[in-house]
PDB file of N, CA and C in Angstrom:
ATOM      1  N   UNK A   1       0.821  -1.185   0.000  1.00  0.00           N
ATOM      2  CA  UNK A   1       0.000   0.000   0.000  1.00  0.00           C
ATOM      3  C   UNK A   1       0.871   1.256   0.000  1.00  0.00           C
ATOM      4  N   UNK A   2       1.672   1.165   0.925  1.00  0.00           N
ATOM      5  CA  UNK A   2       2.575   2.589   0.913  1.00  0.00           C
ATOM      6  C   UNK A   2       3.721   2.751  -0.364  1.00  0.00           C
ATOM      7  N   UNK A   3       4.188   1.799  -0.635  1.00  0.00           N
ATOM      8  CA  UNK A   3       5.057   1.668  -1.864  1.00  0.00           C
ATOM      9  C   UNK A   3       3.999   1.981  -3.272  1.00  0.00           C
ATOM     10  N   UNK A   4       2.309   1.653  -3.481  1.00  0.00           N
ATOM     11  CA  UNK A   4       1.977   2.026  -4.444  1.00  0.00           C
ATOM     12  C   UNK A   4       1.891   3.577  -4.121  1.00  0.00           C
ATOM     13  N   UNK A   5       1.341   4.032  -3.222  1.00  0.00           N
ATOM     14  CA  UNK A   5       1.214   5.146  -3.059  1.00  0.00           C
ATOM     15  C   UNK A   5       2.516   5.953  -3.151  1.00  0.00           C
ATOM     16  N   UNK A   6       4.133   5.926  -3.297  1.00  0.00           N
ATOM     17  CA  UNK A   6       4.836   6.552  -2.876  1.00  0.00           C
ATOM     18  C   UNK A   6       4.891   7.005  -1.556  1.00  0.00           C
ATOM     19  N   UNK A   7       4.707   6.061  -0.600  1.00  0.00           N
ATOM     20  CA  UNK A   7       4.371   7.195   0.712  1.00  0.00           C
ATOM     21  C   UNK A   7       6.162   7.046   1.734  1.00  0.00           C
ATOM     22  N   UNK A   8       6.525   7.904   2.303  1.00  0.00           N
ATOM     23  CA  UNK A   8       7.548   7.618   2.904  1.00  0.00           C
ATOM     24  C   UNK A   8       7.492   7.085   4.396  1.00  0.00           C
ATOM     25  N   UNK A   9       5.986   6.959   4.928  1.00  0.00           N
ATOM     26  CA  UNK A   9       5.389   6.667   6.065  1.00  0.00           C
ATOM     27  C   UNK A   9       5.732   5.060   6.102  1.00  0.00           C
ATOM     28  N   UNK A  10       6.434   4.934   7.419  1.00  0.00           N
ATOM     29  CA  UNK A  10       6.554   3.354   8.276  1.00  0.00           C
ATOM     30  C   UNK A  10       5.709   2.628   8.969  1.00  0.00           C
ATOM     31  N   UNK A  11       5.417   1.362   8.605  1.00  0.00           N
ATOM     32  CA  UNK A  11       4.485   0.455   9.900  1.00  0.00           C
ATOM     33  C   UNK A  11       5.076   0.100  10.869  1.00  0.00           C
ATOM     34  N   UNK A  12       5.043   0.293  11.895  1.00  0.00           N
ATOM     35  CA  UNK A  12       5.379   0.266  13.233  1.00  0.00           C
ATOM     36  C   UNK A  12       4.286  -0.665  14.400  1.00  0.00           C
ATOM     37  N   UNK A  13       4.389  -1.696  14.425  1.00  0.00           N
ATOM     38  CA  UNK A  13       4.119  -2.076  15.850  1.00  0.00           C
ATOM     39  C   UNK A  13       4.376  -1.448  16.948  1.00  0.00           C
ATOM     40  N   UNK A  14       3.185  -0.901  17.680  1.00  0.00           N
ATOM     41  CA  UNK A  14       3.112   0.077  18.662  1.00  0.00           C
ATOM     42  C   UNK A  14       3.148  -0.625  19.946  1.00  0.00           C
ATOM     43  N   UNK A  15       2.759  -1.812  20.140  1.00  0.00           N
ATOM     44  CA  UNK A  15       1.547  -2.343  21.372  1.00  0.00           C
ATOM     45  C   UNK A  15       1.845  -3.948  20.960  1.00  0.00           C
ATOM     46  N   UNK A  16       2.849  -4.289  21.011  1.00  0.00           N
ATOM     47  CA  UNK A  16       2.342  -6.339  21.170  1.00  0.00           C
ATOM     48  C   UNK A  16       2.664  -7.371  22.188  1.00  0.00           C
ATOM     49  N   UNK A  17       2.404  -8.416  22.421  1.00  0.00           N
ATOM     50  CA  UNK A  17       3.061  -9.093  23.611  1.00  0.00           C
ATOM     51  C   UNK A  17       2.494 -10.380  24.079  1.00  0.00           C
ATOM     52  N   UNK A  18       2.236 -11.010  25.110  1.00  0.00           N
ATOM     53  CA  UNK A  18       1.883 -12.399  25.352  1.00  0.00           C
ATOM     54  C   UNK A  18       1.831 -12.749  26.733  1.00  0.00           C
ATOM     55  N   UNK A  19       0.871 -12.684  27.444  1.00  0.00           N
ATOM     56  CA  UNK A  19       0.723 -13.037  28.672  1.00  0.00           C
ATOM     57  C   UNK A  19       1.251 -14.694  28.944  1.00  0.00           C
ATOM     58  N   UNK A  20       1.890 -14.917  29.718  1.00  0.00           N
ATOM     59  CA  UNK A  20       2.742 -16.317  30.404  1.00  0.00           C
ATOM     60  C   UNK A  20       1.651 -16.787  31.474  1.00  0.00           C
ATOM     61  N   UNK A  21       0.464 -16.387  31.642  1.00  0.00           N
ATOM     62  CA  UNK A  21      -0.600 -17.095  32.916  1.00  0.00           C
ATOM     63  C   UNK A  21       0.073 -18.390  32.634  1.00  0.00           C
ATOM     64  N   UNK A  22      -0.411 -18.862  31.226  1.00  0.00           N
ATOM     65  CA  UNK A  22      -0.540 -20.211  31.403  1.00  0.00           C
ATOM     66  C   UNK A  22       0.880 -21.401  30.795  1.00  0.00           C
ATOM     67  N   UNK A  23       1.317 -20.394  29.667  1.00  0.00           N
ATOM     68  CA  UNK A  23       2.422 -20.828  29.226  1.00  0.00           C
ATOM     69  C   UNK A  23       4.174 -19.755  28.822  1.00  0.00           C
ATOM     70  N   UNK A  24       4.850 -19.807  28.907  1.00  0.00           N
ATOM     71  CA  UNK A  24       6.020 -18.998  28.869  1.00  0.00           C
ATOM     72  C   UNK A  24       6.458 -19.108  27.445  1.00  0.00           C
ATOM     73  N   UNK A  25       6.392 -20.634  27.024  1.00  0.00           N
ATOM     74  CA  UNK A  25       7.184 -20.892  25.363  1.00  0.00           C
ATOM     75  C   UNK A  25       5.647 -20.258  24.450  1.00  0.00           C
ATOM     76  N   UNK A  26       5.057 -20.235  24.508  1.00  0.00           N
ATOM     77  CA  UNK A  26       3.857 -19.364  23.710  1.00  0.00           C
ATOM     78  C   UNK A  26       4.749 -17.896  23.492  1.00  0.00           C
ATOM     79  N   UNK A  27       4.731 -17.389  24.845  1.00  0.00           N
ATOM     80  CA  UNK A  27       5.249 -15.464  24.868  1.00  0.00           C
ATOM     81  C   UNK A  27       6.539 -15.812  23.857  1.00  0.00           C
ATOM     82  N   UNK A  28       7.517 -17.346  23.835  1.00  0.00           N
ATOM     83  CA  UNK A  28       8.416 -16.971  22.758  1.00  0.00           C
ATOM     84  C   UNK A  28       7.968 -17.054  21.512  1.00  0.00           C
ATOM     85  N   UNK A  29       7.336 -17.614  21.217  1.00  0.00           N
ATOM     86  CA  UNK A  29       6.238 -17.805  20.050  1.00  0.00           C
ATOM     87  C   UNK A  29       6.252 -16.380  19.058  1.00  0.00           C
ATOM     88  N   UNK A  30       5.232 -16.277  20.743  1.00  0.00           N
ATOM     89  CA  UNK A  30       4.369 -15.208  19.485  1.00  0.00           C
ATOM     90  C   UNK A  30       6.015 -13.709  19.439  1.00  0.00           C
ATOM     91  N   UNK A  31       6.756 -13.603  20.329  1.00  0.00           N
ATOM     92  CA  UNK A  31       7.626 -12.693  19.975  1.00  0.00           C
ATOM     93  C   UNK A  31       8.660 -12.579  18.761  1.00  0.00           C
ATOM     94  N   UNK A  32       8.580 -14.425  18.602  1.00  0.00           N
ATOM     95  CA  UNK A  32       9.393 -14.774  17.155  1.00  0.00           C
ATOM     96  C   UNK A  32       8.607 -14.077  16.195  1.00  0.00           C
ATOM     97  N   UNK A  33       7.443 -14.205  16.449  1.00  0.00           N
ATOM     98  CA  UNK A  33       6.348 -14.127  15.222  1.00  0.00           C
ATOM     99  C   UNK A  33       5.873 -12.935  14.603  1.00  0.00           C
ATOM    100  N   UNK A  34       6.249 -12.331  15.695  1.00  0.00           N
ATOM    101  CA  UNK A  34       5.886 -10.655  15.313  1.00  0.00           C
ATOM    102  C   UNK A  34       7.332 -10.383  15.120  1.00  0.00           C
ATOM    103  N   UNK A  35       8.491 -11.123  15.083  1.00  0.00           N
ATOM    104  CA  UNK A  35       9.796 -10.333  14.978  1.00  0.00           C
ATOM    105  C   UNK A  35       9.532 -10.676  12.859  1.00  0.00           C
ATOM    106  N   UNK A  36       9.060 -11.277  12.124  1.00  0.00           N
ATOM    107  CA  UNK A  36       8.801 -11.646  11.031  1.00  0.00           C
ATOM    108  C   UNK A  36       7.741 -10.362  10.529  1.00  0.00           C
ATOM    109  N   UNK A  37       7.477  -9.916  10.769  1.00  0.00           N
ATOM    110  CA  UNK A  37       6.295  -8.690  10.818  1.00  0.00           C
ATOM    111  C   UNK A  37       6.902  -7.548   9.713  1.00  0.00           C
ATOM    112  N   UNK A  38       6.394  -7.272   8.767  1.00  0.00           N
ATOM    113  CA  UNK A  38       7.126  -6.578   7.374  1.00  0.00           C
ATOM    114  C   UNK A  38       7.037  -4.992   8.274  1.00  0.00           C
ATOM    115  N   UNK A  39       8.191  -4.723   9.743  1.00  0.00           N
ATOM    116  CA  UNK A  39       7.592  -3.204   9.859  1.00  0.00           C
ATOM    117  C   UNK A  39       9.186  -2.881  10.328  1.00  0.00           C
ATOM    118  N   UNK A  40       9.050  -1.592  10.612  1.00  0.00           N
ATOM    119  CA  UNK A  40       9.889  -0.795  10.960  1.00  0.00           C
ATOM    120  C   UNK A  40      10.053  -0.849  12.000  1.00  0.00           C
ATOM    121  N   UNK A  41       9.591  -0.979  13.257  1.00  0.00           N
ATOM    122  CA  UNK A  41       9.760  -0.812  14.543  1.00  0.00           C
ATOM    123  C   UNK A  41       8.550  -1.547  14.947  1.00  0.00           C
ATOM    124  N   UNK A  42       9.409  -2.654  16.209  1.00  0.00           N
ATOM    125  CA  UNK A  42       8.531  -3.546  17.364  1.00  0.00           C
ATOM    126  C   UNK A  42       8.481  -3.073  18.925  1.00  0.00           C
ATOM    127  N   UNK A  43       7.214  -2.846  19.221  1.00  0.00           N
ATOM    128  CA  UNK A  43       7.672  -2.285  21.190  1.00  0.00           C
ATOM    129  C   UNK A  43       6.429  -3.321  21.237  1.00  0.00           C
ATOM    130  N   UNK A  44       7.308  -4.319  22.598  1.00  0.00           N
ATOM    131  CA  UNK A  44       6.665  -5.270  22.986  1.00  0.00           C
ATOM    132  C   UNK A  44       6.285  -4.485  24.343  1.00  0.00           C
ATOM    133  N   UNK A  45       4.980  -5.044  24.910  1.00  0.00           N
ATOM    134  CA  UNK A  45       4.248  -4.855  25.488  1.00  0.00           C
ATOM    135  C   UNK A  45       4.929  -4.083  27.179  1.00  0.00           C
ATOM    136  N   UNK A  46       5.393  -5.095  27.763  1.00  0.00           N
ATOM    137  CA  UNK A  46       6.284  -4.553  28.793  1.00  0.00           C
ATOM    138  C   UNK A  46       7.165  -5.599  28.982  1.00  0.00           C
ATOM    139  N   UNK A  47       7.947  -4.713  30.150  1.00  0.00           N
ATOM    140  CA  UNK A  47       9.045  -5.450  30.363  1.00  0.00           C
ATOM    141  C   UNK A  47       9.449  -6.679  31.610  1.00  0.00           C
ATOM    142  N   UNK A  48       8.357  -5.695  32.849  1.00  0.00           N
ATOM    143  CA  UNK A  48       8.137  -6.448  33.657  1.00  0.00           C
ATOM    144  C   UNK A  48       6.348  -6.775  34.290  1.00  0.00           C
ATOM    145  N   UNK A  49       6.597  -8.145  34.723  1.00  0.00           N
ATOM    146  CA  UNK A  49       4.892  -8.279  35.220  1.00  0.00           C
ATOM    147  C   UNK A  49       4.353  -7.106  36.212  1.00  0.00           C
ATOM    148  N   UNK A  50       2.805  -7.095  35.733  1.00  0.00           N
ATOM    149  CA  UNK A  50       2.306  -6.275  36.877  1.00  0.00           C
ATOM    150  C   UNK A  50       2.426  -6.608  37.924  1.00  0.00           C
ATOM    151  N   UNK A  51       2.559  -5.686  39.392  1.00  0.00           N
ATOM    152  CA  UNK A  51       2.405  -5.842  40.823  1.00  0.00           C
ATOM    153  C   UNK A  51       0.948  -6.331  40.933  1.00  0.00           C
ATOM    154  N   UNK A  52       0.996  -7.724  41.616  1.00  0.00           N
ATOM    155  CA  UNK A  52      -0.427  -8.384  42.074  1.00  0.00           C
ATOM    156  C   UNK A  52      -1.302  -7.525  42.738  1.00  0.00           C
ATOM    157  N   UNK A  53      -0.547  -6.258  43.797  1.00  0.00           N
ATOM    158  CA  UNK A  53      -1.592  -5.135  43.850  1.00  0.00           C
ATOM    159  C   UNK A  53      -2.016  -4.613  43.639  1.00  0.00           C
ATOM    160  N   UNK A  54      -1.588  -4.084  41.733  1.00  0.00           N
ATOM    161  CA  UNK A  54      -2.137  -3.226  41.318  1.00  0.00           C
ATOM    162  C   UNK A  54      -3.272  -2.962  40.344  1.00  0.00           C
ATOM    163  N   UNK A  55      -4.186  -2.550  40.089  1.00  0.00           N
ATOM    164  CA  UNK A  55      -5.017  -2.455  39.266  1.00  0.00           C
ATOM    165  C   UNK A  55      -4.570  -2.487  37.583  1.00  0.00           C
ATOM    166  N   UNK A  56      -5.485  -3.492  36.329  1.00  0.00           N
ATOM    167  CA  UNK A  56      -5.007  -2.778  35.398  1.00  0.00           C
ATOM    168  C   UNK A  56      -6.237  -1.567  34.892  1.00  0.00           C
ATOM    169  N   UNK A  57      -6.159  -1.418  33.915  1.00  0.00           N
ATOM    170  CA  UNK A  57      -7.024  -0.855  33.286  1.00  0.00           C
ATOM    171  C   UNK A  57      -8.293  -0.607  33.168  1.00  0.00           C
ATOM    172  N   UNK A  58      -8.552  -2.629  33.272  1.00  0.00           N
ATOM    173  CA  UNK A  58     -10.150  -2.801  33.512  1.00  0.00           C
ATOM    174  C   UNK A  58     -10.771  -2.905  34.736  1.00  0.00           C
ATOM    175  N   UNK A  59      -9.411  -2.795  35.668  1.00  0.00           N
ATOM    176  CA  UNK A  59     -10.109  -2.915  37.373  1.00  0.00           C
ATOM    177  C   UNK A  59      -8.835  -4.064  37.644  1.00  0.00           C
ATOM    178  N   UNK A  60      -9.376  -4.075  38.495  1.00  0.00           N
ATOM    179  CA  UNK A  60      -8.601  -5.102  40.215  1.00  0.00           C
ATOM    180  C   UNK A  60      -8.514  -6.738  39.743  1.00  0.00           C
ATOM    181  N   UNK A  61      -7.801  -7.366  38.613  1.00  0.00           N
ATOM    182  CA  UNK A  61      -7.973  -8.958  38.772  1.00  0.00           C
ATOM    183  C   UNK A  61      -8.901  -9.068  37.953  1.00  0.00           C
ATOM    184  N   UNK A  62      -9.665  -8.367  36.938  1.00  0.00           N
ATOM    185  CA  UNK A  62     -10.669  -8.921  36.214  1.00  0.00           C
ATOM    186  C   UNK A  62     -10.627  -9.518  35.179  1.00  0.00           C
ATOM    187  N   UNK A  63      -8.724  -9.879  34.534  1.00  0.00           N
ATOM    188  CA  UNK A  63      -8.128 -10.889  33.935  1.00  0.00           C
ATOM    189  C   UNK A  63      -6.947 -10.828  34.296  1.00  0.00           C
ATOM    190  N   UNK A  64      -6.829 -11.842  34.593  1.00  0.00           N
ATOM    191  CA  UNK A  64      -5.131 -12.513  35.350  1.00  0.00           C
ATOM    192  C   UNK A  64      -3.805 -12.425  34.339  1.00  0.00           C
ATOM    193  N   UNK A  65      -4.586 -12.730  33.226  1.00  0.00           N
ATOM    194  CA  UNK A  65      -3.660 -12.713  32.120  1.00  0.00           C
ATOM    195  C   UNK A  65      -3.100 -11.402  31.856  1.00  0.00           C
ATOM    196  N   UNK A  66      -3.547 -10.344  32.456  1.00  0.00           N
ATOM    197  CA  UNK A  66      -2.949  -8.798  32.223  1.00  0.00           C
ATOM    198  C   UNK A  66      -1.919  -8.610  33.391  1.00  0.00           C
ATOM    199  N   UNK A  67      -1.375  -9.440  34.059  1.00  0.00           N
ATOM    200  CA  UNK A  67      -0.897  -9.236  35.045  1.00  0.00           C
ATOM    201  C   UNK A  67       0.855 -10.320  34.585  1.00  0.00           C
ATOM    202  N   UNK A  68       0.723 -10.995  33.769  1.00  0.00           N
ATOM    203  CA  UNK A  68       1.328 -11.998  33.517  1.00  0.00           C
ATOM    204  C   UNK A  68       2.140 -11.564  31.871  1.00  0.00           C
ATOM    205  N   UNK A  69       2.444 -10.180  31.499  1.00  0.00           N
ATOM    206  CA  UNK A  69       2.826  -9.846  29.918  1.00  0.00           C
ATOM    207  C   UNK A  69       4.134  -9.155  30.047  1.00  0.00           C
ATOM    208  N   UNK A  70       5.029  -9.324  31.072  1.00  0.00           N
ATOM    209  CA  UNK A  70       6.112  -8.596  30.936  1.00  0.00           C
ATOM    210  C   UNK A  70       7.183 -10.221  30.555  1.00  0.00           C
ATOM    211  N   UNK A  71       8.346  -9.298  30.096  1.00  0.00           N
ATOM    212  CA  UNK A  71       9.562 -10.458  30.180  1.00  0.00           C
ATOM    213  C   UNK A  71      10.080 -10.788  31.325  1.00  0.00           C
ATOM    214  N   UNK A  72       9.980 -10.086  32.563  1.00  0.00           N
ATOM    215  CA  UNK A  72      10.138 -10.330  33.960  1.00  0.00           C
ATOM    216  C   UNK A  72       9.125 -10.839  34.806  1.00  0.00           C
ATOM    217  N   UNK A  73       9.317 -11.380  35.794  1.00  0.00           N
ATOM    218  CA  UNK A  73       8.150 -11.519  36.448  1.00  0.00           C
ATOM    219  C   UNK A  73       8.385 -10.114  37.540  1.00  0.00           C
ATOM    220  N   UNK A  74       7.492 -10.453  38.437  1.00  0.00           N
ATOM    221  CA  UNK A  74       7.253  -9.132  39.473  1.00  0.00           C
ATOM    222  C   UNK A  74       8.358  -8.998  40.216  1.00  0.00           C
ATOM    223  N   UNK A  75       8.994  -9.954  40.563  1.00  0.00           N
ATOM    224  CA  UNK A  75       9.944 -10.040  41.610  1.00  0.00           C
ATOM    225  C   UNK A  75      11.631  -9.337  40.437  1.00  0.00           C
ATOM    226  N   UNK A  76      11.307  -9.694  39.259  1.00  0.00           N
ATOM    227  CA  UNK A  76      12.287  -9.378  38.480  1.00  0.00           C
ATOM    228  C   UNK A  76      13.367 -10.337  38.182  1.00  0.00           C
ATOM    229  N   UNK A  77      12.841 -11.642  38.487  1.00  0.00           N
ATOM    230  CA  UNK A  77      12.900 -12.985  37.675  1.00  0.00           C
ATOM    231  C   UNK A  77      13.020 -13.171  36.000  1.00  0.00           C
ATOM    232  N   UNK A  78      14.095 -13.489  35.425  1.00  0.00           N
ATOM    233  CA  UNK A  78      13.243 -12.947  33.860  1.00  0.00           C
ATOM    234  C   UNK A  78      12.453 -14.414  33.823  1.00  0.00           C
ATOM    235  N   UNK A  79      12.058 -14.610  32.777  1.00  0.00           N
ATOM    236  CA  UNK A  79      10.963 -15.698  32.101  1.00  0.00           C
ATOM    237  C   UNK A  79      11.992 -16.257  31.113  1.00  0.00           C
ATOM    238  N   UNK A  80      11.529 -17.442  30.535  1.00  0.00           N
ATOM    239  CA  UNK A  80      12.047 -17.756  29.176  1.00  0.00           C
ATOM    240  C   UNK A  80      12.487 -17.020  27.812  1.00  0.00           C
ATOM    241  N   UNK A  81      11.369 -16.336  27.620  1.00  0.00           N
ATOM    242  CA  UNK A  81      11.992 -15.599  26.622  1.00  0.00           C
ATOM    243  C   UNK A  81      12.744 -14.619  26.801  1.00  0.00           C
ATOM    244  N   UNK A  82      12.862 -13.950  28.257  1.00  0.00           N
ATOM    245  CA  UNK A  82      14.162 -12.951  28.598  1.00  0.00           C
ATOM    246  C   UNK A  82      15.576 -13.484  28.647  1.00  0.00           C
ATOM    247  N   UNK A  83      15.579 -14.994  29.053  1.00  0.00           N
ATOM    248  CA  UNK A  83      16.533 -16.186  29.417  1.00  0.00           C
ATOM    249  C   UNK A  83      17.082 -15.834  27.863  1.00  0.00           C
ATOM    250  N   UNK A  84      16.601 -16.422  26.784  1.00  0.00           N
ATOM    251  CA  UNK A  84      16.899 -16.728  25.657  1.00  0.00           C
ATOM    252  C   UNK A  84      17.581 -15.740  24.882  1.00  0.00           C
ATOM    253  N   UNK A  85      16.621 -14.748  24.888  1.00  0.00           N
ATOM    254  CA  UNK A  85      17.272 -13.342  24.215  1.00  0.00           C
ATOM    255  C   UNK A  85      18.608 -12.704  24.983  1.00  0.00           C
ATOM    256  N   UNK A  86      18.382 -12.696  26.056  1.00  0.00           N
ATOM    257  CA  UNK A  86      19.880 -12.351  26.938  1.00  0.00           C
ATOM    258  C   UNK A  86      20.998 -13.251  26.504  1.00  0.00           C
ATOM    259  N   UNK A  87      20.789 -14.764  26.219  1.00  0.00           N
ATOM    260  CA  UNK A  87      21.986 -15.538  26.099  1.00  0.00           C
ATOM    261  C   UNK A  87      21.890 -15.718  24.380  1.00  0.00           C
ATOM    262  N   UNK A  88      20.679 -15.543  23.840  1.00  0.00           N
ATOM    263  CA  UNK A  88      21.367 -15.924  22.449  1.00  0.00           C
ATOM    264  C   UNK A  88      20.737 -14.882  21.252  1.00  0.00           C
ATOM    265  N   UNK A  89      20.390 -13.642  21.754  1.00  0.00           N
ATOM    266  CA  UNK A  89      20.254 -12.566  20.712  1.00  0.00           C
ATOM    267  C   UNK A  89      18.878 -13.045  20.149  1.00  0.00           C
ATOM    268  N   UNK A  90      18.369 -12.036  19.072  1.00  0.00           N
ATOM    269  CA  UNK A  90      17.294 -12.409  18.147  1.00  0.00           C
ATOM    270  C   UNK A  90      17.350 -13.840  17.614  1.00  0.00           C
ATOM    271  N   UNK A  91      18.928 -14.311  17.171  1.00  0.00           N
ATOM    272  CA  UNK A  91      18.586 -15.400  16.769  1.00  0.00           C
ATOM    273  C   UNK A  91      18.286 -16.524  17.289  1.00  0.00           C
ATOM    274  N   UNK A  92      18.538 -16.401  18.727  1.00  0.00           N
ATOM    275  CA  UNK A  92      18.744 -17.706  19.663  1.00  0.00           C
ATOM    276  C   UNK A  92      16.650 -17.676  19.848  1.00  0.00           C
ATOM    277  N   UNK A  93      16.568 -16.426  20.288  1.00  0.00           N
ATOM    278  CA  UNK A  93      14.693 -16.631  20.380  1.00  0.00           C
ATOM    279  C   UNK A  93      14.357 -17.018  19.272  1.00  0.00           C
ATOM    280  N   UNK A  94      14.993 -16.658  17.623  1.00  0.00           N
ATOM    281  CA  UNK A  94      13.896 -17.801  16.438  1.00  0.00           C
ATOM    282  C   UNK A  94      14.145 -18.801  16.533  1.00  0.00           C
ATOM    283  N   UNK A  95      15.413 -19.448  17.142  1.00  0.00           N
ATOM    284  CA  UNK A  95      15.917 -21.052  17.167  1.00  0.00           C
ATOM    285  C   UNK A  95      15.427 -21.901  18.471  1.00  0.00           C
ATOM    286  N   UNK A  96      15.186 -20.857  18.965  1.00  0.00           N
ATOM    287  CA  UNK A  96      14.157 -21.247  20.491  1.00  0.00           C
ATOM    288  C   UNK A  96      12.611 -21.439  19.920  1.00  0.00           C
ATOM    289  N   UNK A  97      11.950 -20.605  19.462  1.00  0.00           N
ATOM    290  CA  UNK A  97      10.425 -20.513  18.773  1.00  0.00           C
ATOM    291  C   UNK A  97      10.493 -21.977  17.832  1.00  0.00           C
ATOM    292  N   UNK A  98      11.321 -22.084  16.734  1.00  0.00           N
ATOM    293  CA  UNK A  98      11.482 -23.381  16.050  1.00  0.00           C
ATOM    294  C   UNK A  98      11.526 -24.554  16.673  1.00  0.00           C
ATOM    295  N   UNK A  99      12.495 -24.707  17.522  1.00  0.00           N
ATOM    296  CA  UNK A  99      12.707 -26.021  18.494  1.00  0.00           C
ATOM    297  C   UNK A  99      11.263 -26.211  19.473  1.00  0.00           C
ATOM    298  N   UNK A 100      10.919 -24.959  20.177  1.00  0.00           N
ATOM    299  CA  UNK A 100       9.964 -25.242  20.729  1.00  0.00           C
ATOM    300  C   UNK A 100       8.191 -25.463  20.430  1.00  0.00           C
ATOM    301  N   UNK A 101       8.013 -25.045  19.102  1.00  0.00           N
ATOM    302  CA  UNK A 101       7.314 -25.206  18.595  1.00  0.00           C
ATOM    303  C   UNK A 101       7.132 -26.006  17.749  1.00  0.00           C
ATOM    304  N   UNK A 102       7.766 -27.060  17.843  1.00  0.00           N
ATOM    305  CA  UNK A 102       7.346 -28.008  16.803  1.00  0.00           C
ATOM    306  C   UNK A 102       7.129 -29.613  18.047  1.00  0.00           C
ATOM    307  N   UNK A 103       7.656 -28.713  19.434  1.00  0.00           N
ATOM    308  CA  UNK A 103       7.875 -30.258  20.523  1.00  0.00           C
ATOM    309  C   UNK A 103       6.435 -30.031  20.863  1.00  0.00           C
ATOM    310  N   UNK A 104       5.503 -28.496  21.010  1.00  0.00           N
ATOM    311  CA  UNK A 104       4.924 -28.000  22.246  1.00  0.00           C
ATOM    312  C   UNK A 104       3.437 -28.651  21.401  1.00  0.00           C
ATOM    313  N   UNK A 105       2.063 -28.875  22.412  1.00  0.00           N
ATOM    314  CA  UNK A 105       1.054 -28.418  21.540  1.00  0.00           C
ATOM    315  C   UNK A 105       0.794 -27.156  21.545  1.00  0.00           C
ATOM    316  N   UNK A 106       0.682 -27.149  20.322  1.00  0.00           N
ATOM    317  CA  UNK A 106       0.613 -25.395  19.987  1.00  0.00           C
ATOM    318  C   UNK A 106      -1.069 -25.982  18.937  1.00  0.00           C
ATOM    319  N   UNK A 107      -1.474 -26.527  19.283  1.00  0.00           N
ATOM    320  CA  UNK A 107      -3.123 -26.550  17.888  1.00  0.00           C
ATOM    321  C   UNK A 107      -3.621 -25.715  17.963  1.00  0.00           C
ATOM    322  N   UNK A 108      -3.815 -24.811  19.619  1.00  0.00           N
ATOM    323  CA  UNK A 108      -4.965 -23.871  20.005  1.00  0.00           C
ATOM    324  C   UNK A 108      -4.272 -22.222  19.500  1.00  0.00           C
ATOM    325  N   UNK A 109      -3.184 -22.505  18.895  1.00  0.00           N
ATOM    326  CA  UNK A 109      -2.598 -20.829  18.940  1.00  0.00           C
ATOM    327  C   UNK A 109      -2.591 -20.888  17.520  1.00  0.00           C
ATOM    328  N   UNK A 110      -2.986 -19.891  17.318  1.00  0.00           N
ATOM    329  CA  UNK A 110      -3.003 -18.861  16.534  1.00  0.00           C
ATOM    330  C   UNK A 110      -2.002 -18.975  15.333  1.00  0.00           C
ATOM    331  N   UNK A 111      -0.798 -19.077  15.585  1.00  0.00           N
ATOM    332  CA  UNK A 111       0.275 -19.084  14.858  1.00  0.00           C
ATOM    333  C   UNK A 111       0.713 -19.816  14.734  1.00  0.00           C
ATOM    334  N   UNK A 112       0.296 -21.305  15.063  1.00  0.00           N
ATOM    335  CA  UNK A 112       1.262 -22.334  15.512  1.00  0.00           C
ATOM    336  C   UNK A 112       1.553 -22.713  13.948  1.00  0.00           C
ATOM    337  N   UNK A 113       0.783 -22.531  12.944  1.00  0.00           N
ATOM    338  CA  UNK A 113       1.102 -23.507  11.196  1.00  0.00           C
ATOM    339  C   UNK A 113       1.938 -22.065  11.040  1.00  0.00           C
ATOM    340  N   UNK A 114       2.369 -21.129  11.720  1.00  0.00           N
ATOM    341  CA  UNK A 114       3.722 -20.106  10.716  1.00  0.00           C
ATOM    342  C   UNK A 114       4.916 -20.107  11.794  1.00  0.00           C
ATOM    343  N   UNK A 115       5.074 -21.821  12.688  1.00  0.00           N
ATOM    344  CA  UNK A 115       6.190 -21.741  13.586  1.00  0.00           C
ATOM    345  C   UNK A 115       7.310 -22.067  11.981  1.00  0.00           C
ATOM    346  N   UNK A 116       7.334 -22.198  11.225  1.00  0.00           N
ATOM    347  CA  UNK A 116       8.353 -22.447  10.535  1.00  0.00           C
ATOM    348  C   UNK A 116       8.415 -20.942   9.106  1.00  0.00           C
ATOM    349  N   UNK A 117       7.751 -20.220   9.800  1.00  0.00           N
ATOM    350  CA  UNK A 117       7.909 -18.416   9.271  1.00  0.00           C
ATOM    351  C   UNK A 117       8.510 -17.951   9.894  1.00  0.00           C
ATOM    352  N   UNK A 118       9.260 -18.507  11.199  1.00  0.00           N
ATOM    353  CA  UNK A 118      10.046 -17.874  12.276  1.00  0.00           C
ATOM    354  C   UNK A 118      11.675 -17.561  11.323  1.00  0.00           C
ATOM    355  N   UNK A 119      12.086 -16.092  11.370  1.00  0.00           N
ATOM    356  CA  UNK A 119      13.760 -15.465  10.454  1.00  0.00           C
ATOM    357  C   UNK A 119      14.397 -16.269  11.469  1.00  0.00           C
ATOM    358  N   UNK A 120      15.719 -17.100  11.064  1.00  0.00           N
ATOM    359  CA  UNK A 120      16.689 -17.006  12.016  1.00  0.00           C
ATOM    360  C   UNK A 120      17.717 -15.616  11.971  1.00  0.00           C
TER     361      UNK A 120
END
């Protein structure tokens, strides 16, 4: 669209990320997955989990899963996919997303038939 148009304007991922409630190799997943994303700039969601005291947006606990989207946990623990990227760069998280996605069930996600769209 912007290339027919001549436009010099970038797509940018503003806002993405993956709550760990239930699983951690998912959040690497989907971070491989959006790292494949035809844009200019990625800002993942946060960095560390919400404080269990604090309210999000929609109120006090009224999904758990908003509490569970940073690469840290609360205490400042990283998670898996902070593990990965710290020790093996962008490429070690697509070679992490590949390996782990082809062991994990992944049927219910979303992305699981473009684990092999993952860039090394």
């Amino acid at each position: 669209m912007l290339a027919r148009h001549d436009s010099p304007a970038e797509i940018w991922i503003t806002e993405t990320g993956y709550s760990t409630w239930n699983d951690e190799l998912v959040q690497v997943l989907s971070f491989a997955d959006a790292l494949t994303a035809p844009v200019e700039r990625l800002y993942w969601f946060c960095a560390e989990d919400l404080a269990e005291s604090r309210n999000t947006m929609d109120g006090f606990h009224n999904d758990e899963r908003e509490y569970h989207l940073g690469l840290r946990r609360e205490n400042g623990d990283p998670k898996v996919l902070a593990r990965v990227w710290a020790e093996g760069g962008l490429a070690g998280v697509a070679a992490a997303a590949r390996a782990g996605g082809a062991d994990s069930d992944a049927s219910w996600r979303p992305f699981a038939d473009r684990a092999d769209a993952v860039a090394a």
